[in-house]
Protein backbone atom coordinates (compact mmCIF):
# COMPACT_ATOMS: atom_id res chain seq x y z
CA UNK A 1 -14.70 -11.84 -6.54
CA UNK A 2 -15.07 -10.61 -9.85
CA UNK A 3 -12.15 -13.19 -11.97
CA UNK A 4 -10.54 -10.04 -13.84
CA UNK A 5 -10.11 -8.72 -10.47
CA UNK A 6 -8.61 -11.31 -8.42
CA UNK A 7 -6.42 -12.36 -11.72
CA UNK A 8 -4.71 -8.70 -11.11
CA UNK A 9 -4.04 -9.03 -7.69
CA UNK A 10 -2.14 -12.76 -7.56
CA UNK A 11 1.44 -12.73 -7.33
CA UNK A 12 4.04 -15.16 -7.86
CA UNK A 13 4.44 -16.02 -4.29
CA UNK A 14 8.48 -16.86 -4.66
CA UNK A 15 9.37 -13.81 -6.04
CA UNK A 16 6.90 -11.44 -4.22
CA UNK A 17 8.27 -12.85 -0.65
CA UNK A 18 12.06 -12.37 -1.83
CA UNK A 19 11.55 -8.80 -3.22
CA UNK A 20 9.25 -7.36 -0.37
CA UNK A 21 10.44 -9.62 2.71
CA UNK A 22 13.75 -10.76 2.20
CA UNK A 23 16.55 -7.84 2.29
CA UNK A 24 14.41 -6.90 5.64
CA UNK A 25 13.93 -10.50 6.93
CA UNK A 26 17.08 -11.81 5.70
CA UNK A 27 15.30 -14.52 3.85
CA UNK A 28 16.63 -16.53 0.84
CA UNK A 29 15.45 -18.49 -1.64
CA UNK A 30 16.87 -21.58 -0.43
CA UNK A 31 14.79 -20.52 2.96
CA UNK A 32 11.40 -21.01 0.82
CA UNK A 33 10.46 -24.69 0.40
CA UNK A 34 7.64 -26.95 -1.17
CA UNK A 35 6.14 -30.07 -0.08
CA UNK A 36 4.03 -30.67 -3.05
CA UNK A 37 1.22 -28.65 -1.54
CA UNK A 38 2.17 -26.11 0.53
CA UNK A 39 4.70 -23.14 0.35
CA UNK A 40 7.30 -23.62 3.43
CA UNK A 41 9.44 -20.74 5.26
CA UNK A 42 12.56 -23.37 6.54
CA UNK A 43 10.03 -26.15 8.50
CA UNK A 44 7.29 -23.89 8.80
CA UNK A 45 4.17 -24.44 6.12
CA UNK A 46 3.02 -20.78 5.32
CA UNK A 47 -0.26 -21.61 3.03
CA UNK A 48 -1.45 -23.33 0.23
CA UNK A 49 -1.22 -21.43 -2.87
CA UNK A 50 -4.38 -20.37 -4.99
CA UNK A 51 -2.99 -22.50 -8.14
CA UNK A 52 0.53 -23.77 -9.71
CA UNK A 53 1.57 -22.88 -13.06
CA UNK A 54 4.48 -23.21 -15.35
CA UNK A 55 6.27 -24.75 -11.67
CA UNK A 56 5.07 -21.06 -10.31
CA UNK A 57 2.71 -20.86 -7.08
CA UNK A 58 0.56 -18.06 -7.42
CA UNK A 59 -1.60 -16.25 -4.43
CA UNK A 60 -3.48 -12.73 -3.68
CA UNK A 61 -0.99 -10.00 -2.69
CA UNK A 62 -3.75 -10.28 0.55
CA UNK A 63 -3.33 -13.08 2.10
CA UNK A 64 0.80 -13.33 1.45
CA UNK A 65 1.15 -10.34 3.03
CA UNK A 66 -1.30 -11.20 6.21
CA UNK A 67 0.13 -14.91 6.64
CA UNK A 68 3.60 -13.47 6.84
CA UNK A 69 2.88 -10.75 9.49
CA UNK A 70 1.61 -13.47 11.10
CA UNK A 71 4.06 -15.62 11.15
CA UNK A 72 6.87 -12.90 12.14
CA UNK A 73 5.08 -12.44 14.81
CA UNK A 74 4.94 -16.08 16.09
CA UNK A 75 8.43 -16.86 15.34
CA UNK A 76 9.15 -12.74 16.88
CA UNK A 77 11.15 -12.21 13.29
CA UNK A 78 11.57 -8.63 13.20
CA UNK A 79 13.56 -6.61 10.57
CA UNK A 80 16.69 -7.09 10.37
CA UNK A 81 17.74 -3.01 10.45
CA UNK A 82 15.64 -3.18 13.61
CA UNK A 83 17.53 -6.06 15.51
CA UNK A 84 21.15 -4.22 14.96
CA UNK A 85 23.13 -4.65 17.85
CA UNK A 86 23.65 -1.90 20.11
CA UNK A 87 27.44 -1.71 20.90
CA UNK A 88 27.51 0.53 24.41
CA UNK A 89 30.35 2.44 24.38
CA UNK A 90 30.75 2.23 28.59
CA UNK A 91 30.67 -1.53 28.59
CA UNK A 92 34.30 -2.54 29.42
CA UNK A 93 33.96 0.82 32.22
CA UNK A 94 30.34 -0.06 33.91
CA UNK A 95 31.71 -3.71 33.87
CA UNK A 96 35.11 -2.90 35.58
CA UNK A 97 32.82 -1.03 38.18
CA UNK A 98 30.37 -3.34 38.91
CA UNK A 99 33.29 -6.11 39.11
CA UNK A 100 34.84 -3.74 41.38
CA UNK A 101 31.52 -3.12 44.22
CA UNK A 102 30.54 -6.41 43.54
CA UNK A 103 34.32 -8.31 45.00
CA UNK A 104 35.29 -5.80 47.13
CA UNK A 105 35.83 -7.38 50.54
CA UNK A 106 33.67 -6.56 53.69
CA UNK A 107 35.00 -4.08 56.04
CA UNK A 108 37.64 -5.39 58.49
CA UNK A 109 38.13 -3.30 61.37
CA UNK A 110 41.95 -5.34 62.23
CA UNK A 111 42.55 -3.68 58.41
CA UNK A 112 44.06 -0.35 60.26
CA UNK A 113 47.01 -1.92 61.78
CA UNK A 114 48.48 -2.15 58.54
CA UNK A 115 47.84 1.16 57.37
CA UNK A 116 50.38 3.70 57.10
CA UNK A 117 48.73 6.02 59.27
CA UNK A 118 48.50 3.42 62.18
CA UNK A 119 52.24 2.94 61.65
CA UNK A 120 52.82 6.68 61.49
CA UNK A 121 50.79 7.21 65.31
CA UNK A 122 52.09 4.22 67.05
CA UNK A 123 56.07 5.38 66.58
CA UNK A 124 54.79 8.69 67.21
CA UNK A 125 53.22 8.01 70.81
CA UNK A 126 55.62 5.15 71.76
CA UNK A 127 58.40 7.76 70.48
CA UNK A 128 56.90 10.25 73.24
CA UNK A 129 56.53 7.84 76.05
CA UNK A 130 60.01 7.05 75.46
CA UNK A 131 60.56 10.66 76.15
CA UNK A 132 57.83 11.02 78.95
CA UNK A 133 59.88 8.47 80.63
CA UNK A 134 63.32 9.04 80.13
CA UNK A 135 62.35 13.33 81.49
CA UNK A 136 60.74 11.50 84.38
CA UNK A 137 63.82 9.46 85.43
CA UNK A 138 66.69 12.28 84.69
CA UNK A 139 64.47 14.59 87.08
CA UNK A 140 64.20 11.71 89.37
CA UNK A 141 68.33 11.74 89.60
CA UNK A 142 68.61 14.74 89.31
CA UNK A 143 66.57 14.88 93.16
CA UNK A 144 68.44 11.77 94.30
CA UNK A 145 71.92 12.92 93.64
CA UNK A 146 72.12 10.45 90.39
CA UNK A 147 70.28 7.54 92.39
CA UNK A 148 67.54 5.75 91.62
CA UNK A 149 64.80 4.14 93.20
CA UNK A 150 61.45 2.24 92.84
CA UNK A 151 59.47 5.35 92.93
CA UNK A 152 61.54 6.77 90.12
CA UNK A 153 61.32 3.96 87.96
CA UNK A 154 57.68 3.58 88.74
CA UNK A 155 57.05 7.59 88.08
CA UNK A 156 58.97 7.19 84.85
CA UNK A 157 56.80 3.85 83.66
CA UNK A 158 53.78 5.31 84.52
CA UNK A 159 55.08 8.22 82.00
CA UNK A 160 55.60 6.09 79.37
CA UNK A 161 52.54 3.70 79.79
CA UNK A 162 50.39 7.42 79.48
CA UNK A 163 50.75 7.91 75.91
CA UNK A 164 50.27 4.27 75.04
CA UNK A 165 47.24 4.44 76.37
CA UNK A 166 46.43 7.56 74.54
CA UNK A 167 47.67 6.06 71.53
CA UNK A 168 45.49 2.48 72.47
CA UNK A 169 42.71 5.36 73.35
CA UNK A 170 42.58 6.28 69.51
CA UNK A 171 42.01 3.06 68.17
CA UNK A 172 37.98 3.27 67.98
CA UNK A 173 38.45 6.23 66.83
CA UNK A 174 40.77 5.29 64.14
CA UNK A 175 38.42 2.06 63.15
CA UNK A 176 35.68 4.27 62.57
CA UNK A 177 37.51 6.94 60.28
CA UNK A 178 38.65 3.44 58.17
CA UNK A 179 35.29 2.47 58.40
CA UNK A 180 33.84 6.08 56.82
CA UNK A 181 36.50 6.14 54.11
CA UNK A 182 35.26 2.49 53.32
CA UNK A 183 32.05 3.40 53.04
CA UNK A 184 32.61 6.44 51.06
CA UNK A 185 34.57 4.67 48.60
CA UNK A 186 31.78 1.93 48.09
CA UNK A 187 29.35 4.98 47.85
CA UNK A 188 31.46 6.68 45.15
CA UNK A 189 32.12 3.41 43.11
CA UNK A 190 28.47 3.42 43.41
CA UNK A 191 27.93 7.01 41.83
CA UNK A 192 30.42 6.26 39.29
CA UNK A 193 28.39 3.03 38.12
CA UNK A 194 25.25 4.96 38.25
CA UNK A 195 26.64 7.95 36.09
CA UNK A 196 28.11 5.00 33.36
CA UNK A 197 24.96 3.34 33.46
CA UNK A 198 22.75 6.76 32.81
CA UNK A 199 25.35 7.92 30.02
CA UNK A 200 25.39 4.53 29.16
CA UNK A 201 21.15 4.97 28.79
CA UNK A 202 21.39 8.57 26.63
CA UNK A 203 23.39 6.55 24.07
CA UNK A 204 21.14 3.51 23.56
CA UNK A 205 18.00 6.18 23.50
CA UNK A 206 19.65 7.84 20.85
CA UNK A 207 20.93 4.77 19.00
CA UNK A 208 16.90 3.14 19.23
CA UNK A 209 15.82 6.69 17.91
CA UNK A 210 17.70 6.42 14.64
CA UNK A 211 16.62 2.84 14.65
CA UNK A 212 13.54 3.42 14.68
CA UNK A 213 13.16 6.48 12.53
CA UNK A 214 15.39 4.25 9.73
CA UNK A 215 13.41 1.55 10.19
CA UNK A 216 9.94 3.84 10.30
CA UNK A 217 11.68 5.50 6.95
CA UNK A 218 11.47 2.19 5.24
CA UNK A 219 8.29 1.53 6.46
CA UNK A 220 6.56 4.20 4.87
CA UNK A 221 8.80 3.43 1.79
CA UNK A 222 7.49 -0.01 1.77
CA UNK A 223 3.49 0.94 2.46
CA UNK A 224 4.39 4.08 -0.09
CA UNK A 225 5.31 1.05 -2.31
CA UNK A 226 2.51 -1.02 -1.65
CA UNK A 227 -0.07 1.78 -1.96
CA UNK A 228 1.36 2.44 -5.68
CA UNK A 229 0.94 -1.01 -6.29
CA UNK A 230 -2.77 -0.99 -4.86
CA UNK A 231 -3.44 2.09 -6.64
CA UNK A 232 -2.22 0.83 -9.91
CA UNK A 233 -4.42 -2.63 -9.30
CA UNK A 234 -7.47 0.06 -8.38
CA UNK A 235 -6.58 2.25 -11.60
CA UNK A 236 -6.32 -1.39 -13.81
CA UNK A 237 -9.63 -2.71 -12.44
CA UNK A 238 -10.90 1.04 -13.10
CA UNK A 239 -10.14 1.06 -16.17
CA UNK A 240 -11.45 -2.44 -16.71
CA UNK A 241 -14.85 -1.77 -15.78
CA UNK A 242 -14.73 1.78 -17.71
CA UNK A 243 -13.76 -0.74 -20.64
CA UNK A 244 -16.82 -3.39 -19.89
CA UNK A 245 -19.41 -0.42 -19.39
CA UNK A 246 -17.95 1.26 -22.52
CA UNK A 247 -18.48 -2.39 -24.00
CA UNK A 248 -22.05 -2.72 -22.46
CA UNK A 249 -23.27 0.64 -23.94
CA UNK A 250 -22.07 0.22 -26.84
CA UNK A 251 -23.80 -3.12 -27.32
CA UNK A 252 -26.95 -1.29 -25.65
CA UNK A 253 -26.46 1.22 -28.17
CA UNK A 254 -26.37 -1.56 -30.78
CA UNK A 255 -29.35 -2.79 -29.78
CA UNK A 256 -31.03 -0.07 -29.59
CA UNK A 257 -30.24 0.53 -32.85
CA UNK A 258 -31.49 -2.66 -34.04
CA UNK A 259 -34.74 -2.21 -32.65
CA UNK A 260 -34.98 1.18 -34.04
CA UNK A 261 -34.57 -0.45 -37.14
CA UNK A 262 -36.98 -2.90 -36.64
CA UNK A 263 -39.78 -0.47 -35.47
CA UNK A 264 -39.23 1.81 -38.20
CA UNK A 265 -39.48 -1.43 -40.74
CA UNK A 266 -42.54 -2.28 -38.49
CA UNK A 267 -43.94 1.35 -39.22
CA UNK A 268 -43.35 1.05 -42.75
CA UNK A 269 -45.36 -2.13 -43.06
CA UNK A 270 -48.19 -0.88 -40.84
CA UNK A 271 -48.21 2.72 -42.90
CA UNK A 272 -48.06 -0.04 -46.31
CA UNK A 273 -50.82 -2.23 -44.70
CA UNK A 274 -53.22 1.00 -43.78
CA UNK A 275 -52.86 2.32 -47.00
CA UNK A 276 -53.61 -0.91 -48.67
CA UNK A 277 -56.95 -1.13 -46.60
CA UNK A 278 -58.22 2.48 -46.69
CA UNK A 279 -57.50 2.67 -50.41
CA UNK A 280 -59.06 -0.86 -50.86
CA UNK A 281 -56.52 -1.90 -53.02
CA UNK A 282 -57.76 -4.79 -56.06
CA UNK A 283 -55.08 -6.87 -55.69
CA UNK A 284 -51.65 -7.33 -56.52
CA UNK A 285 -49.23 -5.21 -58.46
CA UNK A 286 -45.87 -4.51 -58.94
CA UNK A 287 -46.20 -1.03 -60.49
CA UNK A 288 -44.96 1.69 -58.29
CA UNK A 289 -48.28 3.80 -56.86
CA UNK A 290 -47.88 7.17 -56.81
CA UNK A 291 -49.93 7.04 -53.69
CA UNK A 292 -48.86 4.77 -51.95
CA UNK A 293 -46.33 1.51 -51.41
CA UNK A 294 -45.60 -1.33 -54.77
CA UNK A 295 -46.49 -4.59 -53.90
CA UNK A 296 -43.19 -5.80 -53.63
CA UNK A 297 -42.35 -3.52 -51.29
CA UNK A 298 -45.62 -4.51 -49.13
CA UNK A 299 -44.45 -8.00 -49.45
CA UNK A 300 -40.86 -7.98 -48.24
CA UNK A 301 -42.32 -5.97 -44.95
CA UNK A 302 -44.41 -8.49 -44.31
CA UNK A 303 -42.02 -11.27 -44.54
CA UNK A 304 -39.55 -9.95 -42.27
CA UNK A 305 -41.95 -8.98 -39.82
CA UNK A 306 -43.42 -12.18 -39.85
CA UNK A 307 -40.21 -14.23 -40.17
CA UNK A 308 -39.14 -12.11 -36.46
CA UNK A 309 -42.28 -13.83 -34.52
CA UNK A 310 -42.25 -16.68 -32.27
CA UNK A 311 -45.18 -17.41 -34.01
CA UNK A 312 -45.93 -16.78 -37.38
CA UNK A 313 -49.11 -18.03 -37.86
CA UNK A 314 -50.29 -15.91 -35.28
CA UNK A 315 -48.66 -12.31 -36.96
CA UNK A 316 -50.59 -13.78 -40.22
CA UNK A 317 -53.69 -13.94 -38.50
CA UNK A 318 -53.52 -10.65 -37.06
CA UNK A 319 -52.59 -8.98 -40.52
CA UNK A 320 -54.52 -11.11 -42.36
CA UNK A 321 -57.01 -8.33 -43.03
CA UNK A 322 -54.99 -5.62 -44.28
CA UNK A 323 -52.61 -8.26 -46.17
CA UNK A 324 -55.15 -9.49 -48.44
CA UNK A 325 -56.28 -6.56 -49.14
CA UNK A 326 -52.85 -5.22 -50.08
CA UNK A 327 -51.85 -8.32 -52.12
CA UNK A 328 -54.71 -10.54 -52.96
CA UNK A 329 -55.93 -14.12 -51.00
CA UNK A 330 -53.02 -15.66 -52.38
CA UNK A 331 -50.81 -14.34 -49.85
CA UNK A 332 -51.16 -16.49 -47.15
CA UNK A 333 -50.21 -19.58 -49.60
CA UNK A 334 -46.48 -17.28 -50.38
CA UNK A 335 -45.83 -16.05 -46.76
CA UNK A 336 -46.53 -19.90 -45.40
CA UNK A 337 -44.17 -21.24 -47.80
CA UNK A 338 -41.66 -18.48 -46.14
CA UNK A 339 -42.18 -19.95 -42.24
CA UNK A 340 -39.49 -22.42 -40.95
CA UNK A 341 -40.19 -25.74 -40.33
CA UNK A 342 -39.30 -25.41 -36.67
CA UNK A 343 -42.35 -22.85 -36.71
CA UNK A 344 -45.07 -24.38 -38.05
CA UNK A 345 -47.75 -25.12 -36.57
CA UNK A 346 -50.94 -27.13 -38.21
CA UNK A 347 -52.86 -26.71 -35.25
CA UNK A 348 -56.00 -24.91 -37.23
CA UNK A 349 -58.48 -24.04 -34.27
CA UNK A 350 -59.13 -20.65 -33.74
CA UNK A 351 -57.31 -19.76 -36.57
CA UNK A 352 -58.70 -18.32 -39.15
CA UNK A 353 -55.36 -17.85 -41.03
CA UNK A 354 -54.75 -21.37 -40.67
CA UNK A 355 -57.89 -22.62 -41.24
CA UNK A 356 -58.32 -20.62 -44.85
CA UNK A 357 -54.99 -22.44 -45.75
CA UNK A 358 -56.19 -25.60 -44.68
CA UNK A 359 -59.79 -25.29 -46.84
CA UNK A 360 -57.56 -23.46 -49.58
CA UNK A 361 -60.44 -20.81 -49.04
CA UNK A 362 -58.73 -17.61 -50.01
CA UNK A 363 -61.48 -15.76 -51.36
């Protein structure tokens, strides 16, 4: 990674985990720990930071952000606006109802004889057997001139034991009605719990909607955020290489400019050098030529052109020609005495520069 670039995207890991994770996460400073290597979330180590300075860990934006999604989702942290509580306004009426399905004794079928109804029908028929049987014996007297016998008590018995047995008859019958109204009460206690329970089900949806569309809200705020902050690290490293390649061209340009200079210097001295050899020039002179270059002039070309080789000795030799003839056999002896020490070279072979210094033969 380019260092300019990776310089603008560390953060200060403390203060980057408060400010983005901790109103959400309800994390606090004092949850953030170090163990002389490592940054710590309470017991968990998180990661090792890029570099410490000024008592300041420092790490890319990157990986903070990817090690804590990571470890929210192995500890299942989730934000804190997205964990609220959900308070159900039926919870003290679904629990009363399930209490109520849930403890309510199994059906008895003895439970009728102390119901008001089975009170109501047993004085009723044992009040009309009373009456079967006290007809039965007055008409009995009545035939008997005001005696009785067995037959009339019997007749009169059997009177009275007729409606209790209608009234035993309706037992069963009874039972099952208790039975029915049992069943329908367990069924509506049932309804009842179900409606609580759906109602109970709208609510929540429409609390975890407004959960989640706050908690989306500050999602988008928070990548919003972080896409800013990208696009401002983009726009900085942007700018930064704009900068460089404004740098680099200029210094291109610079160059260029340099060698410009150079090859119009070299120009001069070849344009100096040709004129000195077509006009066969007699040697030196410092008088200004109205045809052509001073000596002087001739001279300082030369040097600097020479003094830019690798190898001087080896410019000399290829000018040799035209700078004799321009300034006279002496000039090898005053360009020599111009070549760094670094440079030279008293290697003669092949080298017919060299080799006229060496014999002093000029001519």
């Amino acid at each position: 990674m380019n260092p300019i670039d990776e310089k603008q995207q560390m953060v200060k890991v403390r203060d980057y985990i408060l400010n983005t994770y901790g109103k959400d996460y309800g994390i606090k400073d004092s949850d953030i720990g170090w163990d002389g290597q490592n940054v710590k979330l309470g017991e968990d180590v998180l990661f090792k930071p890029a570099y410490v300075q000024d008592g300041r860990s420092y790490l890319d934006q990157g990986s903070v952000d990817s090690t804590m999604q990571n470890h929210f989702a192995k500890t299942g942290m989730q934000p804190q606006s997205y964990t609220q509580s959900y308070n159900s306004p039926y919870a003290d009426q679904i629990k009363t109802m399930f209490d109520q399905i849930m403890n309510a004794p199994a059906f008895d079928p003895n439970s009728i004889y102390d119901t008001p109804e089975y009170s109501a029908l047993e004085s009723k028929y044992q009040r009309l057997g009373d009456q079967a049987m006290g007809n039965t014996m007055g008409e009995a007297s009545a035939m008997t001139g005001g005696r009785l016998n067995s037959w009339a008590t019997s007749a009169a018995s059997q009177a009275k034991n007729s409606y209790n047995q209608q009234f035993t008859d309706l037992i069963p019958q009874m039972q099952n009605n208790a039975r029915n109204a049992y069943n329908s009460e367990m069924s509506q206690r049932m309804s009842i719990l179900d409606m609580l329970q759906g109602m109970d089900s709208t609510e929540y949806n429409r609390f975890a909607d407004d959960r989640d569309f706050d908690y989306g809200m500050e999602q988008d705020e928070q990548n919003w955020d972080y896409t800013m902050d990208r696009d401002a690290v983009e726009d900085g490293r942007y700018n930064t290489e704009w900068a460089y390649g404004m740098s680099q061209d200029e210094l291109d340009e610079a160059w260029r400019q340099k060698e410009w200079a150079y090859k119009v210097k070299q120009d001069e001295l070849d344009r100096a050098l040709s004129y000195a050899r077509l006009n066969n020039s007699g040697g030196p002179s410092d008088d200004n030529d109205d045809d052509g270059p001073a000596y002087g002039e001739i001279f300082t070309l030369a040097k600097n052109a020479m003094l830019k080789e690798d190898d001087p000795w080896k410019w000399i030799e290829n000018n040799y020609a035209y700078l004799r003839q321009a300034m006279g056999p002496d000039v090898i002896m005053k360009l020599k005495a111009l070549i760094p020490e670094s440079k030279l070279d008293y290697n003669y072979s092949g080298n017919k520069a060299k080799e006229a210094f060496k014999t002093k033969q000029l001519e």
